[in-house]
PDB file of N, CA and C in Angstrom:
ATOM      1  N   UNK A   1       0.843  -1.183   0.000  1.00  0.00           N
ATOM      2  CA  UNK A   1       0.000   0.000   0.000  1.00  0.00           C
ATOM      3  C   UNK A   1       0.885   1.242   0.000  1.00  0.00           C
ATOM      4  N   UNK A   2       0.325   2.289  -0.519  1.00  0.00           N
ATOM      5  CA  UNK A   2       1.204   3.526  -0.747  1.00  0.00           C
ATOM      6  C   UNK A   2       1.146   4.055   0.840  1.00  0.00           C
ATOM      7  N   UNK A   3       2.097   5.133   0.972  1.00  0.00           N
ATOM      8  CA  UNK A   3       2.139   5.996   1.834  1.00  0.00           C
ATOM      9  C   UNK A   3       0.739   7.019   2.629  1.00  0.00           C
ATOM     10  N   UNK A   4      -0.414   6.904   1.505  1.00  0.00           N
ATOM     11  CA  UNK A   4      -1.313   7.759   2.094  1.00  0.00           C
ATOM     12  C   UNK A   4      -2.400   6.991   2.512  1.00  0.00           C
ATOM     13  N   UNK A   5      -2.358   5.773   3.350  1.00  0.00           N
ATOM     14  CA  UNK A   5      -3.222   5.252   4.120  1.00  0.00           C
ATOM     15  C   UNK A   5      -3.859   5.705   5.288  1.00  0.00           C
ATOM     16  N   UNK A   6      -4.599   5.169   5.280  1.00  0.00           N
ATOM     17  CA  UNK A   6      -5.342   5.608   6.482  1.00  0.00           C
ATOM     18  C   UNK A   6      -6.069   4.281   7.583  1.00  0.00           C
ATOM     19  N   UNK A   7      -6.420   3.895   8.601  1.00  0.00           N
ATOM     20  CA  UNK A   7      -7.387   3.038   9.304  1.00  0.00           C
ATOM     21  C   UNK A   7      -8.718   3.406   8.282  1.00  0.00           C
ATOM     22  N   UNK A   8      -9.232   1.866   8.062  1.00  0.00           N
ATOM     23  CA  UNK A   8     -10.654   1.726   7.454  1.00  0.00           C
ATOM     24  C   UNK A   8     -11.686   1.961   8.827  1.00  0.00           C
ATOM     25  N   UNK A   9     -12.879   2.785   8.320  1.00  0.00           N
ATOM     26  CA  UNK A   9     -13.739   3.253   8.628  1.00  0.00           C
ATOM     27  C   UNK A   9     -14.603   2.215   9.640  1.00  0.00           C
ATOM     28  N   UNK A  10     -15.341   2.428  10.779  1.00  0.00           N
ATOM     29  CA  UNK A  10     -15.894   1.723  10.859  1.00  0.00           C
ATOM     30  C   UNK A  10     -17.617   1.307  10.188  1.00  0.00           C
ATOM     31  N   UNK A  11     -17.949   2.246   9.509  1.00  0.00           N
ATOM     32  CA  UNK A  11     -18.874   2.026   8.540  1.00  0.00           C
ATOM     33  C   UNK A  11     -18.390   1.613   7.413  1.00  0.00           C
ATOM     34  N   UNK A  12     -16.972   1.117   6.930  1.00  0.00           N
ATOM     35  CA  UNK A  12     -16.941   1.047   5.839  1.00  0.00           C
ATOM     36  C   UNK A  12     -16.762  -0.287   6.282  1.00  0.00           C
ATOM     37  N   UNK A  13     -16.190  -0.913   7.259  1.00  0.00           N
ATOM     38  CA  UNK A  13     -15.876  -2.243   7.594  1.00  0.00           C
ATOM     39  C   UNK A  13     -17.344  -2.657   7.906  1.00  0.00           C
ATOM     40  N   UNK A  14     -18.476  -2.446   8.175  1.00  0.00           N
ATOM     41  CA  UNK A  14     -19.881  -2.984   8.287  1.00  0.00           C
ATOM     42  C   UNK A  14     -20.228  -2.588   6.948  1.00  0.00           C
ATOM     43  N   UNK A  15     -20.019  -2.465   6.060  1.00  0.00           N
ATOM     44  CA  UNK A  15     -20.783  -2.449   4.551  1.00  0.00           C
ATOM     45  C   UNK A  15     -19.727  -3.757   4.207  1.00  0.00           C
ATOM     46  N   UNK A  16     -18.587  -3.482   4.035  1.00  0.00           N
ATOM     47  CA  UNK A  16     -17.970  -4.966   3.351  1.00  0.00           C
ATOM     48  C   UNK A  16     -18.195  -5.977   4.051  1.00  0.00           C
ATOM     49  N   UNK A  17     -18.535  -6.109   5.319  1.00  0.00           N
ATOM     50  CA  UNK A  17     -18.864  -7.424   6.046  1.00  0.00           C
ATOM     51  C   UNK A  17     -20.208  -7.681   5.447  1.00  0.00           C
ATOM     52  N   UNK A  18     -20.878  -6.643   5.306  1.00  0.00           N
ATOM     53  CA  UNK A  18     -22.507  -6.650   5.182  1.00  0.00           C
ATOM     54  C   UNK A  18     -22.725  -7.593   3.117  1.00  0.00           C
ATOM     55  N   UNK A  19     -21.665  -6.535   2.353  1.00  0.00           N
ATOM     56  CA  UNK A  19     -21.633  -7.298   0.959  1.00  0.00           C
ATOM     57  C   UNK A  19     -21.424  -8.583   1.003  1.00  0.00           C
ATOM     58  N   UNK A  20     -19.874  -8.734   2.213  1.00  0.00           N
ATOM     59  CA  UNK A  20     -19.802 -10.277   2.127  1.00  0.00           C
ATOM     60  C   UNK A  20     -20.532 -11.423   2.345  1.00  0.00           C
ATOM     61  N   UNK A  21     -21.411 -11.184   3.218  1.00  0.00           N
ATOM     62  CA  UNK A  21     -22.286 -11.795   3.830  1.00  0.00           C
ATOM     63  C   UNK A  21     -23.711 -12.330   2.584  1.00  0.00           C
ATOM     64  N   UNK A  22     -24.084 -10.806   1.676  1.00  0.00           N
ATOM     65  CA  UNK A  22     -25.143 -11.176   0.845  1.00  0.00           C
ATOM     66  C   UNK A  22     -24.757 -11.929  -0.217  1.00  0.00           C
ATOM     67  N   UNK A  23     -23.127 -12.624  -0.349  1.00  0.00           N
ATOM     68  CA  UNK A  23     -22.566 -13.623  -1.320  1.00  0.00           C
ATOM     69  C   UNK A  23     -22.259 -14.825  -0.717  1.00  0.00           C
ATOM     70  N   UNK A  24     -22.892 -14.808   1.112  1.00  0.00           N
ATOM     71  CA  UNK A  24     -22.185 -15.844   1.600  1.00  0.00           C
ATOM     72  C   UNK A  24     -21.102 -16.139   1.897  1.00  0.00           C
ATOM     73  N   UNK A  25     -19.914 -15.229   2.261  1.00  0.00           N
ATOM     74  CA  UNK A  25     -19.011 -15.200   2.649  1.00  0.00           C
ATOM     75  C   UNK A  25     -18.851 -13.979   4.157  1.00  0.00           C
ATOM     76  N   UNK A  26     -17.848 -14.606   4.942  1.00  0.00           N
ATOM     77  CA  UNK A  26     -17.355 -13.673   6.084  1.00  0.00           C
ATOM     78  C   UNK A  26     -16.092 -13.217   5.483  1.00  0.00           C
ATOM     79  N   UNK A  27     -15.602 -12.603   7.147  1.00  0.00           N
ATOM     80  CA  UNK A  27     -14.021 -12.109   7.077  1.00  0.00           C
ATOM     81  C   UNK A  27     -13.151 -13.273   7.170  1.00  0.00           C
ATOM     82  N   UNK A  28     -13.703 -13.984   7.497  1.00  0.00           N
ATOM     83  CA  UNK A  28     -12.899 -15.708   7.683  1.00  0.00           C
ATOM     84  C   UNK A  28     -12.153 -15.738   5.886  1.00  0.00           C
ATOM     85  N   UNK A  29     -13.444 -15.440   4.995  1.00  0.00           N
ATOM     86  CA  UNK A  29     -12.802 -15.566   3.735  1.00  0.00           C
ATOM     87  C   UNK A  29     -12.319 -15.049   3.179  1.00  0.00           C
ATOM     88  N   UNK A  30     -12.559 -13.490   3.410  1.00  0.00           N
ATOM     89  CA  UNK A  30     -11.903 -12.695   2.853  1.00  0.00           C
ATOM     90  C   UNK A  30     -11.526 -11.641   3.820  1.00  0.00           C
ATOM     91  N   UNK A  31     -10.509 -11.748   4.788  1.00  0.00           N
ATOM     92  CA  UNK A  31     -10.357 -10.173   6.050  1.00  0.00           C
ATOM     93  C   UNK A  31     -10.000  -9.455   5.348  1.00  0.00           C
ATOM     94  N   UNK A  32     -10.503  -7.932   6.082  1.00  0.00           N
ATOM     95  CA  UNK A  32     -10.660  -6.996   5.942  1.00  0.00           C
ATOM     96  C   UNK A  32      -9.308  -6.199   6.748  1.00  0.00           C
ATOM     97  N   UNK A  33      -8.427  -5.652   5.582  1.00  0.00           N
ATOM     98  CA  UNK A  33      -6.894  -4.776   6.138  1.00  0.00           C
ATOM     99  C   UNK A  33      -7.582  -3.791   7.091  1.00  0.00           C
ATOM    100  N   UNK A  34      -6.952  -3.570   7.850  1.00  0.00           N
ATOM    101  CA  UNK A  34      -7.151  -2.374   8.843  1.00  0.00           C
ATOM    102  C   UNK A  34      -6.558  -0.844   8.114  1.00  0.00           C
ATOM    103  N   UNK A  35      -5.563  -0.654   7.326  1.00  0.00           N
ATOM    104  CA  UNK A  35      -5.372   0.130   6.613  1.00  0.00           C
ATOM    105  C   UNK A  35      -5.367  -0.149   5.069  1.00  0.00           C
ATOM    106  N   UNK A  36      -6.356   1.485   4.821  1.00  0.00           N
ATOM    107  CA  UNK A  36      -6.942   1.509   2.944  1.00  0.00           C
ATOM    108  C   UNK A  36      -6.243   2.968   2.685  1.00  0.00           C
ATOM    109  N   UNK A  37      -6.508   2.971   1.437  1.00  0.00           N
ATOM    110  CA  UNK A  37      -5.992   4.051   0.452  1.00  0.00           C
ATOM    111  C   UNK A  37      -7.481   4.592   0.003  1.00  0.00           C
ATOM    112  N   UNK A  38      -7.765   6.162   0.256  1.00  0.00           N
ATOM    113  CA  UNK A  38      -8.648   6.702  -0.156  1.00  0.00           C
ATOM    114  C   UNK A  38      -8.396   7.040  -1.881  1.00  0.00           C
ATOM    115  N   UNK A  39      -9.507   6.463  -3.012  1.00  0.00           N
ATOM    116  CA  UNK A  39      -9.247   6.970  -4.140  1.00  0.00           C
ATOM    117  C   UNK A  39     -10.027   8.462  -4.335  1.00  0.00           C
ATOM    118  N   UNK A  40      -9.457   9.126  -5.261  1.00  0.00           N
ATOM    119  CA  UNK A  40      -9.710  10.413  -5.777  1.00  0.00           C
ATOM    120  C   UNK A  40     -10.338  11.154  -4.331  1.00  0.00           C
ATOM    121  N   UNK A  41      -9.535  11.002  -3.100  1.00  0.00           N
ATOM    122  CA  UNK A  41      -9.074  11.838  -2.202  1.00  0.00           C
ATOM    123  C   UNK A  41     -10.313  11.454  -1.383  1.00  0.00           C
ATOM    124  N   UNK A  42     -11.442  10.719  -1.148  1.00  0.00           N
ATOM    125  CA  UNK A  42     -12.466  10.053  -0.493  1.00  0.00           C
ATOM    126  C   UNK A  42     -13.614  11.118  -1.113  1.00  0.00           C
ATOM    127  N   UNK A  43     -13.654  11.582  -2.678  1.00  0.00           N
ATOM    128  CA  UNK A  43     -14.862  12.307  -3.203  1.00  0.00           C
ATOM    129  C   UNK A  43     -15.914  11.088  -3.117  1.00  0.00           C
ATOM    130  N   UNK A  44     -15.777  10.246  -3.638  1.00  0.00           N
ATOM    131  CA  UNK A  44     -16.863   9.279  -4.176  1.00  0.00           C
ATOM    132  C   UNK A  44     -16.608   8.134  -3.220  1.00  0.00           C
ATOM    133  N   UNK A  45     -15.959   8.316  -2.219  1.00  0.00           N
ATOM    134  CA  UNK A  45     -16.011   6.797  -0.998  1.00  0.00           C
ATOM    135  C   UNK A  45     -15.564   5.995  -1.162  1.00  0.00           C
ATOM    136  N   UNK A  46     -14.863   5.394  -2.560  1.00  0.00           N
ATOM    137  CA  UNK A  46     -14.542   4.704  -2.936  1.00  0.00           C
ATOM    138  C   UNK A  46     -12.837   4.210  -1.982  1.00  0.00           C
ATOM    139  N   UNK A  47     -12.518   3.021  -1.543  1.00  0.00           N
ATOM    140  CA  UNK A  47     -11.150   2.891  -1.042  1.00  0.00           C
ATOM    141  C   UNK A  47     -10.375   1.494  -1.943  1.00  0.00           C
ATOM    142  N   UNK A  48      -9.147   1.526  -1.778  1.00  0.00           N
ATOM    143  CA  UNK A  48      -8.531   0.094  -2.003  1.00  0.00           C
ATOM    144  C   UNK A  48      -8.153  -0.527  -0.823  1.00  0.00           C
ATOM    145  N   UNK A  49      -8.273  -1.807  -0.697  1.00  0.00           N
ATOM    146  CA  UNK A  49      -7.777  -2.611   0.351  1.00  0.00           C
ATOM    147  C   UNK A  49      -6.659  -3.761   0.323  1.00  0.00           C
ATOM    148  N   UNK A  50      -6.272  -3.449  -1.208  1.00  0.00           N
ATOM    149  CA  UNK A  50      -5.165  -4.453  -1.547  1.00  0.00           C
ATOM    150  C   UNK A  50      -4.199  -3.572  -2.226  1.00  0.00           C
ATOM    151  N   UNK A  51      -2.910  -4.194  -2.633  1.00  0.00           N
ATOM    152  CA  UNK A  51      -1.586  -3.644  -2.680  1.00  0.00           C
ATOM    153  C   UNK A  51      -1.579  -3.724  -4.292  1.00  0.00           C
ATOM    154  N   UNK A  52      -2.113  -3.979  -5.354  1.00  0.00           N
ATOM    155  CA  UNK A  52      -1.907  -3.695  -6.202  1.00  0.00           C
ATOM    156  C   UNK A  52      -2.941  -3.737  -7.131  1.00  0.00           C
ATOM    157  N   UNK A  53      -4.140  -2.684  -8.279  1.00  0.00           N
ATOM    158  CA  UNK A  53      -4.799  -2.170  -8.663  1.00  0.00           C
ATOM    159  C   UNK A  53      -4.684  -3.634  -9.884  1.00  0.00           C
ATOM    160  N   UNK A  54      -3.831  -3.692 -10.344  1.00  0.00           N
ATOM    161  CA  UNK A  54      -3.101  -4.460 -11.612  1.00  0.00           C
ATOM    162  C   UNK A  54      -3.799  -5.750 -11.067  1.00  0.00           C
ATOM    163  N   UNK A  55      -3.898  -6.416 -10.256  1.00  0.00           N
ATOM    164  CA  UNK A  55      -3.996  -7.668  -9.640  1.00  0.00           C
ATOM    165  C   UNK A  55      -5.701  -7.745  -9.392  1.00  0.00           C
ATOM    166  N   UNK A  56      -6.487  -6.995 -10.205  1.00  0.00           N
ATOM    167  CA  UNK A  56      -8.202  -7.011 -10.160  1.00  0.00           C
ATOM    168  C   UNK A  56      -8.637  -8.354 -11.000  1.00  0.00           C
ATOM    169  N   UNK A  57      -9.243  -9.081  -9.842  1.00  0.00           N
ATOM    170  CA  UNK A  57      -9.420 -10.200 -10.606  1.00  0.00           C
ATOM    171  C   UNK A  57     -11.159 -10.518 -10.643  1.00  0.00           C
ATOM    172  N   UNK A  58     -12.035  -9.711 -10.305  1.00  0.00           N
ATOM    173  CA  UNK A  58     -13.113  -9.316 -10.355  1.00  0.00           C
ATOM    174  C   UNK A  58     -14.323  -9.327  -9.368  1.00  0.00           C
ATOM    175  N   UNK A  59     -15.048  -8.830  -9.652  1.00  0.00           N
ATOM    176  CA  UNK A  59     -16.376  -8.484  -8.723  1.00  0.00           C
ATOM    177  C   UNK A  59     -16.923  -9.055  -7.939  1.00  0.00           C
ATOM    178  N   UNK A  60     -17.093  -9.303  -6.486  1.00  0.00           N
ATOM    179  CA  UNK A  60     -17.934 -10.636  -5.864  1.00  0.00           C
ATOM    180  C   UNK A  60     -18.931 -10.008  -5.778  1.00  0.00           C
ATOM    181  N   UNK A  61     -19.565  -8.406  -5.755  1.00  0.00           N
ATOM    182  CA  UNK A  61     -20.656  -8.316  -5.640  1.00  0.00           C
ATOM    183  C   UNK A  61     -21.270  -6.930  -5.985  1.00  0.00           C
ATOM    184  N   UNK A  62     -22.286  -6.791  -6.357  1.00  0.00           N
ATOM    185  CA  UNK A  62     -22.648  -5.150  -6.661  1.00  0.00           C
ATOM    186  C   UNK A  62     -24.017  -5.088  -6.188  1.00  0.00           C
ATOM    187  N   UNK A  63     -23.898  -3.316  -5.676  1.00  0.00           N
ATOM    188  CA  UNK A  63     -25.648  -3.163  -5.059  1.00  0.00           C
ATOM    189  C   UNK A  63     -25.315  -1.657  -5.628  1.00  0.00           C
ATOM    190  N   UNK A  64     -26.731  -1.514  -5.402  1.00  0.00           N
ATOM    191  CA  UNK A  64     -26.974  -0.182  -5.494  1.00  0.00           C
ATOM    192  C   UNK A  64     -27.756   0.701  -4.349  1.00  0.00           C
ATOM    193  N   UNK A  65     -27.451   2.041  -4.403  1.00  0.00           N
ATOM    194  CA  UNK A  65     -27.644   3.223  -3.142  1.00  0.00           C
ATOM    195  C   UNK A  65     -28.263   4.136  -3.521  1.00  0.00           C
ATOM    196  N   UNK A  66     -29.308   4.492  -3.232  1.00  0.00           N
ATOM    197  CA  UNK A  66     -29.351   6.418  -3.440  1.00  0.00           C
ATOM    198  C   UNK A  66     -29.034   7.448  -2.858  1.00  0.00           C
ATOM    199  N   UNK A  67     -28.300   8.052  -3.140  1.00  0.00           N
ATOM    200  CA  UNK A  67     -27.540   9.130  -2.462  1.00  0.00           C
ATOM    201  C   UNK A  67     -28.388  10.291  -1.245  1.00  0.00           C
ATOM    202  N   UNK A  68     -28.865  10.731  -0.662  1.00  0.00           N
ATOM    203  CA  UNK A  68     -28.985  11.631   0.259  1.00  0.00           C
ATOM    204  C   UNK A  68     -30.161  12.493  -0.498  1.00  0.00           C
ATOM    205  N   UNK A  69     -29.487  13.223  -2.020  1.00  0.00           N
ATOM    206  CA  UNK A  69     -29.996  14.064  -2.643  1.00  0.00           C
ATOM    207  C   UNK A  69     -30.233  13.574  -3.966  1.00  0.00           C
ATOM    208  N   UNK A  70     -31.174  12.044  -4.092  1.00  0.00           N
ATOM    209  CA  UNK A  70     -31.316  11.313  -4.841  1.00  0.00           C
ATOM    210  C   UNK A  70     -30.449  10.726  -6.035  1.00  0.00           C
ATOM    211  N   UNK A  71     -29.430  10.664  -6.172  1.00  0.00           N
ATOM    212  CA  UNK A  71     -28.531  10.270  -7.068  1.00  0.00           C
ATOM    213  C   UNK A  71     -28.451   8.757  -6.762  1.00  0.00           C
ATOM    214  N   UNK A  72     -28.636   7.973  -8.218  1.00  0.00           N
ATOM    215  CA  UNK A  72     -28.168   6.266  -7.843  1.00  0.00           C
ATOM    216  C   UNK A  72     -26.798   6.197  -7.749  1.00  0.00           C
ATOM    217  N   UNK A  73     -26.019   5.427  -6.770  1.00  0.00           N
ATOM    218  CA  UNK A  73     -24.722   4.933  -6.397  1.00  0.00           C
ATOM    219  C   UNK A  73     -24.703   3.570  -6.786  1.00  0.00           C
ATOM    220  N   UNK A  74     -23.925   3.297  -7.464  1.00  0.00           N
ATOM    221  CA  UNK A  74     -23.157   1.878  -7.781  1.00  0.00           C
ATOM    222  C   UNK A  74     -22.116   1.419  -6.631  1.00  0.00           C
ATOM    223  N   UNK A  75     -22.130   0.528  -5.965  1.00  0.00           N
ATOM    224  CA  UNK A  75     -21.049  -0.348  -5.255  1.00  0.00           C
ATOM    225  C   UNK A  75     -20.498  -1.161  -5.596  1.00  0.00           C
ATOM    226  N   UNK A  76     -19.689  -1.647  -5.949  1.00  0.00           N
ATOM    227  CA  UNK A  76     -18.659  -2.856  -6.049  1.00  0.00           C
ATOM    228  C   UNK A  76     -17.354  -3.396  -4.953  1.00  0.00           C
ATOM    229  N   UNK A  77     -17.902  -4.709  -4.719  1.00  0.00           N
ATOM    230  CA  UNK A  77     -16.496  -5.397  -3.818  1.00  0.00           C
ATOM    231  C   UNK A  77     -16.109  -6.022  -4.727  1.00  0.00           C
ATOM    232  N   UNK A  78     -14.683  -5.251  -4.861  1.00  0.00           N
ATOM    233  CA  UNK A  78     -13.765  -6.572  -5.821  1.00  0.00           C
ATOM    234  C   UNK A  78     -12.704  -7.716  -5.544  1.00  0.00           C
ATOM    235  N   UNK A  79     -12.123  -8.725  -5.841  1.00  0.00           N
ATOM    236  CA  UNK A  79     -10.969  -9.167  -5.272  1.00  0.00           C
ATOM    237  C   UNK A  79      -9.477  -9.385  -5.926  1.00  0.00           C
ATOM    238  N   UNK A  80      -9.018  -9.545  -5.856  1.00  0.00           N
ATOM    239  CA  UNK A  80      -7.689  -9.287  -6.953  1.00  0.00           C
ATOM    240  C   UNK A  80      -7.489 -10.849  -6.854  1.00  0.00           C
ATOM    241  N   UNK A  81      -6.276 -10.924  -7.572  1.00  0.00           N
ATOM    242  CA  UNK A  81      -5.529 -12.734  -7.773  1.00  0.00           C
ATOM    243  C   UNK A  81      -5.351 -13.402  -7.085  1.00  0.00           C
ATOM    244  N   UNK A  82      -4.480 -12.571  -6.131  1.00  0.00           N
ATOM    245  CA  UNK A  82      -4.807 -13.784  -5.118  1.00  0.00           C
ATOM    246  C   UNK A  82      -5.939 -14.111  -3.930  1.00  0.00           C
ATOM    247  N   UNK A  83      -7.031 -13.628  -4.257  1.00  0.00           N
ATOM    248  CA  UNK A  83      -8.292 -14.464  -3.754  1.00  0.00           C
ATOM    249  C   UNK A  83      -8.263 -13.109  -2.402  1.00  0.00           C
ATOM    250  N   UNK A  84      -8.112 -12.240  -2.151  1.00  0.00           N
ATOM    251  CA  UNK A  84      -8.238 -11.026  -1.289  1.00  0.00           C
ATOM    252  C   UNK A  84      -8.508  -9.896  -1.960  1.00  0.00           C
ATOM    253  N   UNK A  85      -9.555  -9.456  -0.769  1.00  0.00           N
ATOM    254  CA  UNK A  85     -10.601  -8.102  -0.899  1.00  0.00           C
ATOM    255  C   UNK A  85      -9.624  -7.093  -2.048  1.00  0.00           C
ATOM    256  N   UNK A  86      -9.949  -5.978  -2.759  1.00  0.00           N
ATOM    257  CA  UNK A  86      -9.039  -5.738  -3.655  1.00  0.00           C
ATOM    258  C   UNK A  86      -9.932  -3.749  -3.373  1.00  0.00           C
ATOM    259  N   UNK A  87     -11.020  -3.650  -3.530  1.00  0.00           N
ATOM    260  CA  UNK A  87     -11.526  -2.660  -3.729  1.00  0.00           C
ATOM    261  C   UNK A  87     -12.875  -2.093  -3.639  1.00  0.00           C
ATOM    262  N   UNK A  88     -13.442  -1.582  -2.905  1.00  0.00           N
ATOM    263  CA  UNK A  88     -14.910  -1.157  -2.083  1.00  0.00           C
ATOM    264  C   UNK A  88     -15.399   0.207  -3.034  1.00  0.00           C
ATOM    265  N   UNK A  89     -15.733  -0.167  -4.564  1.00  0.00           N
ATOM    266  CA  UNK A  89     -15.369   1.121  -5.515  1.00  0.00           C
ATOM    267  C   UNK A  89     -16.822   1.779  -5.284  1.00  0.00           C
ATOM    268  N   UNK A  90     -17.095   2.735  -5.420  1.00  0.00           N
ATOM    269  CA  UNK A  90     -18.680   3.700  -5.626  1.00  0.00           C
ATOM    270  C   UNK A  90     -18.243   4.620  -6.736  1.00  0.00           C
ATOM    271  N   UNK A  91     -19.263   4.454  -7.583  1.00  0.00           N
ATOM    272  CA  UNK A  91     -19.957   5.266  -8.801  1.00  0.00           C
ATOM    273  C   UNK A  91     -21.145   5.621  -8.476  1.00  0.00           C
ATOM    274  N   UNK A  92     -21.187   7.482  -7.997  1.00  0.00           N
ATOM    275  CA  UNK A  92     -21.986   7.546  -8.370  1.00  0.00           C
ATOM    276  C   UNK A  92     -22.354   8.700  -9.529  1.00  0.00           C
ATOM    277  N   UNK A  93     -23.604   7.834 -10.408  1.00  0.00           N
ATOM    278  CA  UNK A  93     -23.808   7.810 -11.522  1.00  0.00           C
ATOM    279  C   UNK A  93     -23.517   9.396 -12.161  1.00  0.00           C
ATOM    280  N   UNK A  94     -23.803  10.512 -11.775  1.00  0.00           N
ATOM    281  CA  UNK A  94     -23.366  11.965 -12.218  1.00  0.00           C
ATOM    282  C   UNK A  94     -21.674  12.290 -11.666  1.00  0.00           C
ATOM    283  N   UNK A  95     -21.288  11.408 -11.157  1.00  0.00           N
ATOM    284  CA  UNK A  95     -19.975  12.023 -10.951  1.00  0.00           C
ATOM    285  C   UNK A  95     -19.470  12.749  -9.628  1.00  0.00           C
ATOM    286  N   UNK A  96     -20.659  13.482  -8.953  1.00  0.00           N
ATOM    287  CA  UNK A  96     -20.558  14.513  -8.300  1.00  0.00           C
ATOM    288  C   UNK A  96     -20.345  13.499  -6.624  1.00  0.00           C
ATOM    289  N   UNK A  97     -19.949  14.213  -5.660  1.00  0.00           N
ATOM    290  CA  UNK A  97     -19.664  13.980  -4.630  1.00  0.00           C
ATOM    291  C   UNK A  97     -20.490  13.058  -3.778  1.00  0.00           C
ATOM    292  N   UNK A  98     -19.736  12.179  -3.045  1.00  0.00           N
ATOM    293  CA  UNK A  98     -21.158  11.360  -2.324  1.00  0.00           C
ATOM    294  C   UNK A  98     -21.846  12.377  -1.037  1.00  0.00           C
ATOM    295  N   UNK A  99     -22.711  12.505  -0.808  1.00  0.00           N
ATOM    296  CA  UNK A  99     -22.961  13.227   0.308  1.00  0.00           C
ATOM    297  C   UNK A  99     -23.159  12.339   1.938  1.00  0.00           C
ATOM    298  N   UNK A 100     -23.921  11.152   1.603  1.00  0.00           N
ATOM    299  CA  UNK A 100     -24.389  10.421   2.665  1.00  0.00           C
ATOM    300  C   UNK A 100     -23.969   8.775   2.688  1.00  0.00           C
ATOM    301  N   UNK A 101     -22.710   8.654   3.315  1.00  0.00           N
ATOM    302  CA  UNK A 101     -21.990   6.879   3.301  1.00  0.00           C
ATOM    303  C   UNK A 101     -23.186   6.082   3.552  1.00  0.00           C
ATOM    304  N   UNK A 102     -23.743   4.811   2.338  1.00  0.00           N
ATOM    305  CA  UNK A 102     -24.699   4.261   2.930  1.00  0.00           C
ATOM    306  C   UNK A 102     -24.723   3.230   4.267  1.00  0.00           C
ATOM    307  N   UNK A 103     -25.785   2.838   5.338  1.00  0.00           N
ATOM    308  CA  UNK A 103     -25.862   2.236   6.087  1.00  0.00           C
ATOM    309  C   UNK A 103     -25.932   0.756   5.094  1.00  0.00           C
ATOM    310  N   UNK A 104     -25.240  -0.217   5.871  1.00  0.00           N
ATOM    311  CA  UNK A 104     -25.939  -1.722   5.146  1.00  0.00           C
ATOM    312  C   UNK A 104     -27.297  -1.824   4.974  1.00  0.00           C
ATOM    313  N   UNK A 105     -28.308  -1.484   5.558  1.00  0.00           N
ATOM    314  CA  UNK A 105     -29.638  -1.740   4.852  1.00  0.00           C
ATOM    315  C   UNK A 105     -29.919  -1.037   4.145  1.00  0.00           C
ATOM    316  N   UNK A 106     -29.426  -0.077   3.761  1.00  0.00           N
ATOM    317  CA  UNK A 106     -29.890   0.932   2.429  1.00  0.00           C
ATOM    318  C   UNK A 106     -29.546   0.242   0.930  1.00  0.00           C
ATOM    319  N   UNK A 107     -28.411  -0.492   0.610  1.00  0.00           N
ATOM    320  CA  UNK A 107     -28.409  -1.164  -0.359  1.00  0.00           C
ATOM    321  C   UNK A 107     -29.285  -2.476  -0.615  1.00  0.00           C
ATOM    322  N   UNK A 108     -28.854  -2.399  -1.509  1.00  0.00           N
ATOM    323  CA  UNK A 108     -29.608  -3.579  -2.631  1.00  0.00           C
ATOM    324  C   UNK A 108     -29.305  -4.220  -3.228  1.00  0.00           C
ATOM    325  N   UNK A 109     -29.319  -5.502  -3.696  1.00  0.00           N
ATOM    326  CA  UNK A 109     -28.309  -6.375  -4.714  1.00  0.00           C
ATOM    327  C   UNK A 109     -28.447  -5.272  -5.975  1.00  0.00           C
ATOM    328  N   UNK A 110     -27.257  -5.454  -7.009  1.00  0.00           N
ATOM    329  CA  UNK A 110     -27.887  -4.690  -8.363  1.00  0.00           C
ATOM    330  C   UNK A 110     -28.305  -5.989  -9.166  1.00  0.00           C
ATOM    331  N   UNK A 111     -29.287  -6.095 -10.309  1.00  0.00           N
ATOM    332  CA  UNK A 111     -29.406  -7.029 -11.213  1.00  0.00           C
ATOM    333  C   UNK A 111     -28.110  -6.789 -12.155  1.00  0.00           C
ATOM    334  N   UNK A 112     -27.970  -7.837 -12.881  1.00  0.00           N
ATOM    335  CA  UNK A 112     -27.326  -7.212 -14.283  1.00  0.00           C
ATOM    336  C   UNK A 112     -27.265  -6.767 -14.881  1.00  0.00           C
ATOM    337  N   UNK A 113     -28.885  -6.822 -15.019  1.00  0.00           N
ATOM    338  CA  UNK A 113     -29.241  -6.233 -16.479  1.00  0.00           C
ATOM    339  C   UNK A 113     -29.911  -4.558 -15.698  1.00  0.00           C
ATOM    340  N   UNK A 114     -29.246  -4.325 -14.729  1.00  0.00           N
ATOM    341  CA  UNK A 114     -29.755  -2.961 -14.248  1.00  0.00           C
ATOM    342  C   UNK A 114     -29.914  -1.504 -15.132  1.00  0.00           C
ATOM    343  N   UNK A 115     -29.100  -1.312 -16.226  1.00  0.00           N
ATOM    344  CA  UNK A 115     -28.312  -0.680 -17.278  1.00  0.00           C
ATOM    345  C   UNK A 115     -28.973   0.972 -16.451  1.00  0.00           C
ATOM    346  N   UNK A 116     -27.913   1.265 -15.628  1.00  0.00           N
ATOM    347  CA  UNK A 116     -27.717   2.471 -14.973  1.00  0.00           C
ATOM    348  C   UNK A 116     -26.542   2.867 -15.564  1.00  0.00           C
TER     349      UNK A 116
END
């Protein structure tokens, strides 16, 4: 991990326990680092939890959020190669700032065919 880490959140560690859980998995399977890297400076919430971006080996799960001031949010837990948490990414959909970190019951599985 780079130099500008920080301790993970404790709301952010109850949303990835909370994703893991709606795929059937704990921290048993995948723990959760105690220190993340905020991307694009914590605008969009988004963090990494693994040591290399390159090593995305894909998605265990996606939901969706509405933002505070109605905007849909995209979530993704990803995992990299070697089988560990990789990235807790949020899109949300205009770009603009998240205002309100969701609680675990505010999300939702996304479908696939969601086309947001």
């Amino acid at each position: 991990m780079s130099q500008d880490t920080r301790k993970i959140r404790p709301q952010e560690r109850a949303l990835v326990e909370h994703l893991l859980g709606l795929i059937g998995f704990t921290t048993a399977h995948y723990p959760i680092r105690e220190d993340v890297v905020e991307y694009e400076g914590g605008k969009m919430g988004s963090i990494s939890m693994g040591d290399d971006p390159n090593l995305y080996d894909g998605d265990l799960v996606q939901v969706e959020y509405v933002d505070s001031d109605g905007t849909p949010v995209v979530i993704t837990l990803t995992k990299d190669s070697n089988g560990k948490l990789l990235d807790l990414d949020f899109w949300k959909v205009d770009f603009s700032k998240l205002i309100t970190y969701p609680q675990p019951h505010q999300v939702s599985v996304r479908s696939l065919d969601a086309g947001i």
